[in-house]
Protein backbone atom coordinates (compact mmCIF):
# COMPACT_ATOMS: atom_id res chain seq x y z
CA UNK A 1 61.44 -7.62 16.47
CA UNK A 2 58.59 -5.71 15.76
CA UNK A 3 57.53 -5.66 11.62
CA UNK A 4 55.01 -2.78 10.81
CA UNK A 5 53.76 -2.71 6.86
CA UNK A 6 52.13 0.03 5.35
CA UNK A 7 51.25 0.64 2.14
CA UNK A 8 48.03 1.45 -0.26
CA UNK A 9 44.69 -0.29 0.30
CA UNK A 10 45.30 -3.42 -2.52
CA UNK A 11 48.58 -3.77 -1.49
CA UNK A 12 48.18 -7.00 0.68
CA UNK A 13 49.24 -5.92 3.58
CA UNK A 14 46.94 -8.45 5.59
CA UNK A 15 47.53 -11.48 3.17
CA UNK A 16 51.56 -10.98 3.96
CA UNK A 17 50.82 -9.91 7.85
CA UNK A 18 48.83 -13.08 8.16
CA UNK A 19 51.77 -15.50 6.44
CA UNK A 20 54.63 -13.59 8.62
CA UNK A 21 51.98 -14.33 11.91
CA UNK A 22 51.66 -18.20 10.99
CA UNK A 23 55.68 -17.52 11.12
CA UNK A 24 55.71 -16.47 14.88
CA UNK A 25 56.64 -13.15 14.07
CA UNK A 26 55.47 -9.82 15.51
CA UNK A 27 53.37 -8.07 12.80
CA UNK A 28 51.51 -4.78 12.82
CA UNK A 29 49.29 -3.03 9.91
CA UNK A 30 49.07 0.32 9.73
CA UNK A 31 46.05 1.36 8.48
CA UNK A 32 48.23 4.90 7.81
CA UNK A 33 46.42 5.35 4.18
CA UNK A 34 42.97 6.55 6.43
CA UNK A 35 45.15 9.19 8.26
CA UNK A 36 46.36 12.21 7.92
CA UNK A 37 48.45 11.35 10.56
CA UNK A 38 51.97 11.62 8.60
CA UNK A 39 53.81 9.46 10.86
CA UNK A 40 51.09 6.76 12.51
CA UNK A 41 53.51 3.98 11.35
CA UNK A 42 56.22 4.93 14.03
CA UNK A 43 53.30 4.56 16.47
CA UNK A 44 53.88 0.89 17.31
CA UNK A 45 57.92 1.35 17.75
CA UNK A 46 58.92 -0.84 14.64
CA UNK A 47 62.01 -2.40 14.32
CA UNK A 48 61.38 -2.92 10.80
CA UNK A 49 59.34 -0.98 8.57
CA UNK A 50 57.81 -2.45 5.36
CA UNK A 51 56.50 -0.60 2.45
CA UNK A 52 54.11 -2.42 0.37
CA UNK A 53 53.22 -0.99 -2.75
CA UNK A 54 50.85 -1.91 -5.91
CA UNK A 55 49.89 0.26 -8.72
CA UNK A 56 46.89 1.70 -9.68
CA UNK A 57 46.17 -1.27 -12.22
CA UNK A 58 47.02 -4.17 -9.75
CA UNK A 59 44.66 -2.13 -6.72
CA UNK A 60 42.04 -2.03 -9.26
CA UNK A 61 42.61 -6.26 -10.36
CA UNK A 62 42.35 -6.49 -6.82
CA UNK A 63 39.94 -4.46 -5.25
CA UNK A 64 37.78 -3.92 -8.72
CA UNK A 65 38.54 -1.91 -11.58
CA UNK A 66 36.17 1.26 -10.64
CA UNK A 67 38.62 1.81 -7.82
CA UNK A 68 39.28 5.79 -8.04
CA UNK A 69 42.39 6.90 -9.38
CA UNK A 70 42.12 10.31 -6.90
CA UNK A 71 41.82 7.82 -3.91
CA UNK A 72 44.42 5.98 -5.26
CA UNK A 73 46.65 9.48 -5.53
CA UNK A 74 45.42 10.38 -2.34
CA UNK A 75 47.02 7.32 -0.33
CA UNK A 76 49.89 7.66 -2.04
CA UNK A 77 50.45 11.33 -0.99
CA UNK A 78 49.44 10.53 2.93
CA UNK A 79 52.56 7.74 2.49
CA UNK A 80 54.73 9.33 1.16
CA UNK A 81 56.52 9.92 4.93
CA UNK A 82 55.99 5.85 5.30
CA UNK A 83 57.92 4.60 2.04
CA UNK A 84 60.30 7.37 2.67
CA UNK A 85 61.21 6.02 5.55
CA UNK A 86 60.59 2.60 5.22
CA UNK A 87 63.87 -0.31 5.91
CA UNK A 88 62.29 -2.12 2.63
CA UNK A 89 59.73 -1.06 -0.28
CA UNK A 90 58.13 -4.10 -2.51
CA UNK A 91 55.98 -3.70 -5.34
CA UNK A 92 53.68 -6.28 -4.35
CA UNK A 93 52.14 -6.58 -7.90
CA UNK A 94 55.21 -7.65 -9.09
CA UNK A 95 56.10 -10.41 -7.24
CA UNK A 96 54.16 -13.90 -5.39
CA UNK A 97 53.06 -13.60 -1.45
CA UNK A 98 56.07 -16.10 -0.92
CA UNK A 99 58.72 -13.52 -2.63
CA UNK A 100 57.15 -10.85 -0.27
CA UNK A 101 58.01 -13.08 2.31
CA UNK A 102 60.92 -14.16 1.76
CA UNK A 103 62.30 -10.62 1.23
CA UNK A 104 60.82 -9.93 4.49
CA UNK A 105 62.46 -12.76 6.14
CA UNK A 106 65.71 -11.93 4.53
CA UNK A 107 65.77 -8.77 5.42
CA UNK A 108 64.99 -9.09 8.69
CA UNK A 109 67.82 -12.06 8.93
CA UNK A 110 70.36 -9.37 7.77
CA UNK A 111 68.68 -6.97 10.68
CA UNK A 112 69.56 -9.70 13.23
CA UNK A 113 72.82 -10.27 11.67
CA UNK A 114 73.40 -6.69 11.88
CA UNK A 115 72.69 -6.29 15.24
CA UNK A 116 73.86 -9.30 16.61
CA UNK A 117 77.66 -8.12 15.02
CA UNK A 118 77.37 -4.83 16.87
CA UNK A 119 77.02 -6.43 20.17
CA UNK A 120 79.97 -8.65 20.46
């Protein structure tokens, strides 16, 4: 299964696309806060979409605290389509890279689970 996160620059979608990688799984970032490109996350056929979000104050702990709130507003109106969309939306600032994770992981289990059912 394919897992494609999106979310606002800050959000860490490369720190948890590296740790769901070192897992063996099938991970794409969307870089769809550049575009304008409403739907560039359903580019790479995902199986599971994954909305990370942060707020303004945890982007600007992580990325430096002159980050611009319009740029800030600005991303959040280009994915607004992607977290509408999205199987699963975590507020990254809220919980540890393993909690990401593991909600991933979970969800994707219930996915498979899902699916798997259907089949038989």
């Amino acid at each position: 299964m394919r897992i494609v996160l999106v979310g606002p620059c800050g959000a860490g979608k490369s720190t948890i696309a590296r740790e769901l990688s070192c897992r063996g799984l099938d991970v794409v970032v969307v870089g769809q806060e550049h575009s304008i490109i409403r739907d560039l996350w359903r580019r790479p056929n995902p199986d599971l979409v994954v909305f990370l979000d942060a707020s303004l104050e945890t982007v600007r702990a992580r990325r430096g605290p002159d980050w611009p709130e319009w740029l800030y507003r600005t991303e959040q109106e280009r994915l607004a389509t992607a977290r509408a969309h999205a199987d699963l939306v975590l507020e990254t600032g809220k919980l540890t890279i393993e909690e990401v994770v593991e909600r991933i992981l979970a969800t994707l289990a219930q996915r498979r689970s899902r699916d798997t059912g259907a089949d038989r």
